[in-house]
Protein backbone atom coordinates (compact mmCIF):
# COMPACT_ATOMS: atom_id res chain seq x y z
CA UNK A 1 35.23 -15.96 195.23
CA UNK A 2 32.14 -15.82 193.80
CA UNK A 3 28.88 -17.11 195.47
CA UNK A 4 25.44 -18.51 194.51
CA UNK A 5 22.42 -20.41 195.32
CA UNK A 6 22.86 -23.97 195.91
CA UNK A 7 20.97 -26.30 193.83
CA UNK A 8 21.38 -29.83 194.66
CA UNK A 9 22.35 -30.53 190.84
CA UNK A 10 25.54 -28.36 191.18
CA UNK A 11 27.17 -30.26 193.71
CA UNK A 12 30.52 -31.95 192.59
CA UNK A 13 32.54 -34.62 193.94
CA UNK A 14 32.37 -37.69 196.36
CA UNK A 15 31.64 -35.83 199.85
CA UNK A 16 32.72 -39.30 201.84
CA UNK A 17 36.64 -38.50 200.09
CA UNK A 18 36.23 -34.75 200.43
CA UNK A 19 35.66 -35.35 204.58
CA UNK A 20 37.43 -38.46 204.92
CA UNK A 21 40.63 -37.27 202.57
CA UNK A 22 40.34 -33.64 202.11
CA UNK A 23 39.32 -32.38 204.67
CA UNK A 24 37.49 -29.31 205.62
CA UNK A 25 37.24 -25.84 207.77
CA UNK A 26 34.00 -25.32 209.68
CA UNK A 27 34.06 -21.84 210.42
CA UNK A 28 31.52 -19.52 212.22
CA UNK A 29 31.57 -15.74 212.70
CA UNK A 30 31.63 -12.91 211.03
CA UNK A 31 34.98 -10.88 209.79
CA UNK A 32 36.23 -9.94 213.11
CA UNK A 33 34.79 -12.42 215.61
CA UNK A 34 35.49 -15.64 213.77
CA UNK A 35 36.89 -19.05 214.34
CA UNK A 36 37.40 -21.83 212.25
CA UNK A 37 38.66 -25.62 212.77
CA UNK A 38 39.61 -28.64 210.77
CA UNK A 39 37.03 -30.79 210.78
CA UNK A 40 36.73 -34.24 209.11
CA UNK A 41 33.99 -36.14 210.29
CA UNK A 42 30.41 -34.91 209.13
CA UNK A 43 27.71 -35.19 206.27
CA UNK A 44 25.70 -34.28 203.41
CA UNK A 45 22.30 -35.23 202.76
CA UNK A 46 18.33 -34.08 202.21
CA UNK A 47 16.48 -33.61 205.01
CA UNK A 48 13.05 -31.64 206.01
CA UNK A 49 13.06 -31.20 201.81
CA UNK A 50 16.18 -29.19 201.83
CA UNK A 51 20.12 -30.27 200.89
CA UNK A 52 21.73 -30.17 204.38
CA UNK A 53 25.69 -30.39 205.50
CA UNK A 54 25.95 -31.66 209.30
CA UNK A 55 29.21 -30.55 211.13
CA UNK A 56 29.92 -31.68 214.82
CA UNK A 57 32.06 -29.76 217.13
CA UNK A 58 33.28 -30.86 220.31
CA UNK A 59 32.03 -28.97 223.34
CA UNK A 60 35.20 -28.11 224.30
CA UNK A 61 36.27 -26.52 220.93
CA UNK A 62 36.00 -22.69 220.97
CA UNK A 63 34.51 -22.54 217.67
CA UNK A 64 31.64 -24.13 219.36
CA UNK A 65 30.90 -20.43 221.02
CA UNK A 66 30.75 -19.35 217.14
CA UNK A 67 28.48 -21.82 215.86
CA UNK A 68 26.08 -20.97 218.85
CA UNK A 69 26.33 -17.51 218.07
CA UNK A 70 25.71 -17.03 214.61
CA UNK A 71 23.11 -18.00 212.54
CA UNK A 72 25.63 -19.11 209.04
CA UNK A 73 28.22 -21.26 209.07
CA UNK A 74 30.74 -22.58 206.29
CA UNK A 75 32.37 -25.80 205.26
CA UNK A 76 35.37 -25.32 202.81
CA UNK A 77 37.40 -27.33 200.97
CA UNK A 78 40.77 -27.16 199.88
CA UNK A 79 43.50 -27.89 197.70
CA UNK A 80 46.63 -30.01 198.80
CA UNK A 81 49.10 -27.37 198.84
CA UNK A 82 46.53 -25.88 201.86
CA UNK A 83 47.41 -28.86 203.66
CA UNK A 84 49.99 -27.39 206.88
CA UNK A 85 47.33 -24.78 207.39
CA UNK A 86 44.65 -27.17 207.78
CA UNK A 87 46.69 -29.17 210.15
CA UNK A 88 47.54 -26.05 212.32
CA UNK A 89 43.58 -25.17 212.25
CA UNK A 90 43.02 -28.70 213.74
CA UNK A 91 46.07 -28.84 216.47
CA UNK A 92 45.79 -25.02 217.54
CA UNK A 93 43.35 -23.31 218.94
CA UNK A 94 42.04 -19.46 217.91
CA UNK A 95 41.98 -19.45 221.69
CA UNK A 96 45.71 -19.02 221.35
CA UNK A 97 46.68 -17.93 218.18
CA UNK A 98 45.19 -16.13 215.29
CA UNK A 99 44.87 -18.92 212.90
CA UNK A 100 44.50 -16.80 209.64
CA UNK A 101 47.92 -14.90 210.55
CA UNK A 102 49.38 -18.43 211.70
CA UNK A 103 48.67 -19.96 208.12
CA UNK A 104 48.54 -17.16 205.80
CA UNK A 105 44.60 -18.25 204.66
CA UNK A 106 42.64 -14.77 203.60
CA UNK A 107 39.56 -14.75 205.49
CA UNK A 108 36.46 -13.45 202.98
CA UNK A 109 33.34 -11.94 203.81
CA UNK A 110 30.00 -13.81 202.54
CA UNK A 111 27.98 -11.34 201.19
CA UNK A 112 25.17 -10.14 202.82
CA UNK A 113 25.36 -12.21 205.80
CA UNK A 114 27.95 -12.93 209.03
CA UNK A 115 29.80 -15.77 207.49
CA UNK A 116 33.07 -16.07 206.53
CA UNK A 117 35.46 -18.61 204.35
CA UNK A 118 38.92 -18.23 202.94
CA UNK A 119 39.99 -17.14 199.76
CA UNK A 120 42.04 -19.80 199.36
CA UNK A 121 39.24 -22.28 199.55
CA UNK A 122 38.29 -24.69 196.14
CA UNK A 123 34.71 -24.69 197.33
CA UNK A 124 32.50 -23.33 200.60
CA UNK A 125 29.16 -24.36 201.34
CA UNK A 126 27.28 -21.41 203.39
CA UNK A 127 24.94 -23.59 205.56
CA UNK A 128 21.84 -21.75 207.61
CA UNK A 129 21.44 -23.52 211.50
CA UNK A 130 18.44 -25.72 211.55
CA UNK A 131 19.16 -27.43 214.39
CA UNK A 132 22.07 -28.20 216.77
CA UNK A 133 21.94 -31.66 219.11
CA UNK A 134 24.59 -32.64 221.61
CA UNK A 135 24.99 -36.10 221.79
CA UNK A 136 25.35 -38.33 224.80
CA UNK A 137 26.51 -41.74 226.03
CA UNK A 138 22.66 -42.71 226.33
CA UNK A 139 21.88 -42.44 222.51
CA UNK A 140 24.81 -44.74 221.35
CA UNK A 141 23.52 -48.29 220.27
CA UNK A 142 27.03 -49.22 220.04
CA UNK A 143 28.63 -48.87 222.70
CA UNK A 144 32.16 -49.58 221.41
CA UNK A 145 32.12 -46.51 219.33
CA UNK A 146 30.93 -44.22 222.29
CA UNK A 147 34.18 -46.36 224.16
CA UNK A 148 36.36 -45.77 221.50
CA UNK A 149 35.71 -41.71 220.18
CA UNK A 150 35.30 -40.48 224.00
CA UNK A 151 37.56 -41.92 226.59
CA UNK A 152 37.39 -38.54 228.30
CA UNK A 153 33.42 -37.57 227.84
CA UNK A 154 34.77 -34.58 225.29
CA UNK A 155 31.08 -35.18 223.67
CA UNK A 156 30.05 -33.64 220.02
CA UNK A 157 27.66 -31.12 219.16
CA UNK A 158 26.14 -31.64 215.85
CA UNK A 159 24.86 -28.82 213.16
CA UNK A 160 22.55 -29.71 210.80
CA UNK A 161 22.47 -26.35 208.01
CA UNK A 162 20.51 -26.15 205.16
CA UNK A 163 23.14 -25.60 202.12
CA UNK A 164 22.05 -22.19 200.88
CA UNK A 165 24.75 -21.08 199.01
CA UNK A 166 28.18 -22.12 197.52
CA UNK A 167 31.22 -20.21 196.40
CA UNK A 168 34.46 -21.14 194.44
C-alpha cells in the first residue's frame, strides 16, 4: 500500500454509501498495541480549513483506550469479499481475540507514524486527533434518537481527525 498526502480533490466515491453500505475499520495503535472495529456511522467534511473524517466509538469499546492513546488513527475501506472479517471486527472484541489472526487481514505499518491499516484495505484515510467529545443525553434536541441509539447509556465518543494522508 502506498501512501500520500490528502488533497481534498483526490477523494473518490459517495462517503454516505461507503459508511452506510461498506463499511469501515477505525483502527488506532501502532503495530503491536493496536485495535480496530467495524464502524459504520461517522463523517467527512471541512472543518477549521482542513478535510476532516469524524469516527465515534462507544465508551465501552476497547478501541476507545487506542484512540485516546495515540495521536493517528485510520478509517479503511474494503472490498466485499472482506465482508466476514468486518463482521467479526464488529461482534468480537480484541479484548478477547486477536482480530487480525481471527480474520486473516495483514495489519500494515503507516510510515513514519503509529498508525496502522490492513493490507487488504481498497482505501485508508490516516486522520491526525483534533478533538475528541463524548456526547450526552443533555445535548440531544431529539430526544427520540437519544431513546432509540442508547437504551442502556452505552454513550459515543466522537473523533474529529484532520485527513492527512491516504493509501490504496
Amino acid at each position: 500500500m502506498e501512501f500520500k498526502k490528502f488533497l481534498q480533490e483526490d477523494f473518490q466515491g459517495n462517503p454516505f454509501e461507503m459508511l452506510d453500505k461498506e463499511w469501515m475499520l477505525v483502527t488506532a495503535g501502532a503495530l503491536g498495541d493496536y485495535n480496530t472495529m467495524t464502524a459504520s456511522w461517522g463523517g467527512f467534511g471541512v472543518i477549521w480549513d482542513k478535510p476532516v473524517a469524524m469516527a465515534v466509538v462507544r465508551l465501552s469499546r476497547f478501541t476507545l483506550e487506542f484512540m485516546e492513546k495515540y495521536d493517528y488513527f485510520t478509517c479503511s475501506f474494503y472490498p466485499e469479499e472482506c465482508r466476514e472479517a468486518l463482521n467479526i471486527c464488529g461482534t468480537k472484541s480484541g479484548r478477547d481475540i486477536d482480530k487480525a489472526k481471527e480474520t486473516g487481514l495483514t495489519p500494515v505499518s503507516v510510515p513514519g507514524i503509529a498508525a496502522v491499516t490492513f493490507g487488504e484495505a481498497r482505501l485508508t484515510l490516516v486522520m491526525r486527533k483534533l478533538l475528541h467529545q463524548d456526547l450526552s443525553e443533555q445535548a440531544f434536541t431529539d430526544k427520540k434518537v437519544y431513546a432509540a441509539n442508547y437504551p442502556d447509556g452505552d454513550i459515543h465518543r466522537m473523533f474529529i481527525g484532520a485527513i492527512e494522508q491516504y493509501g490504496e
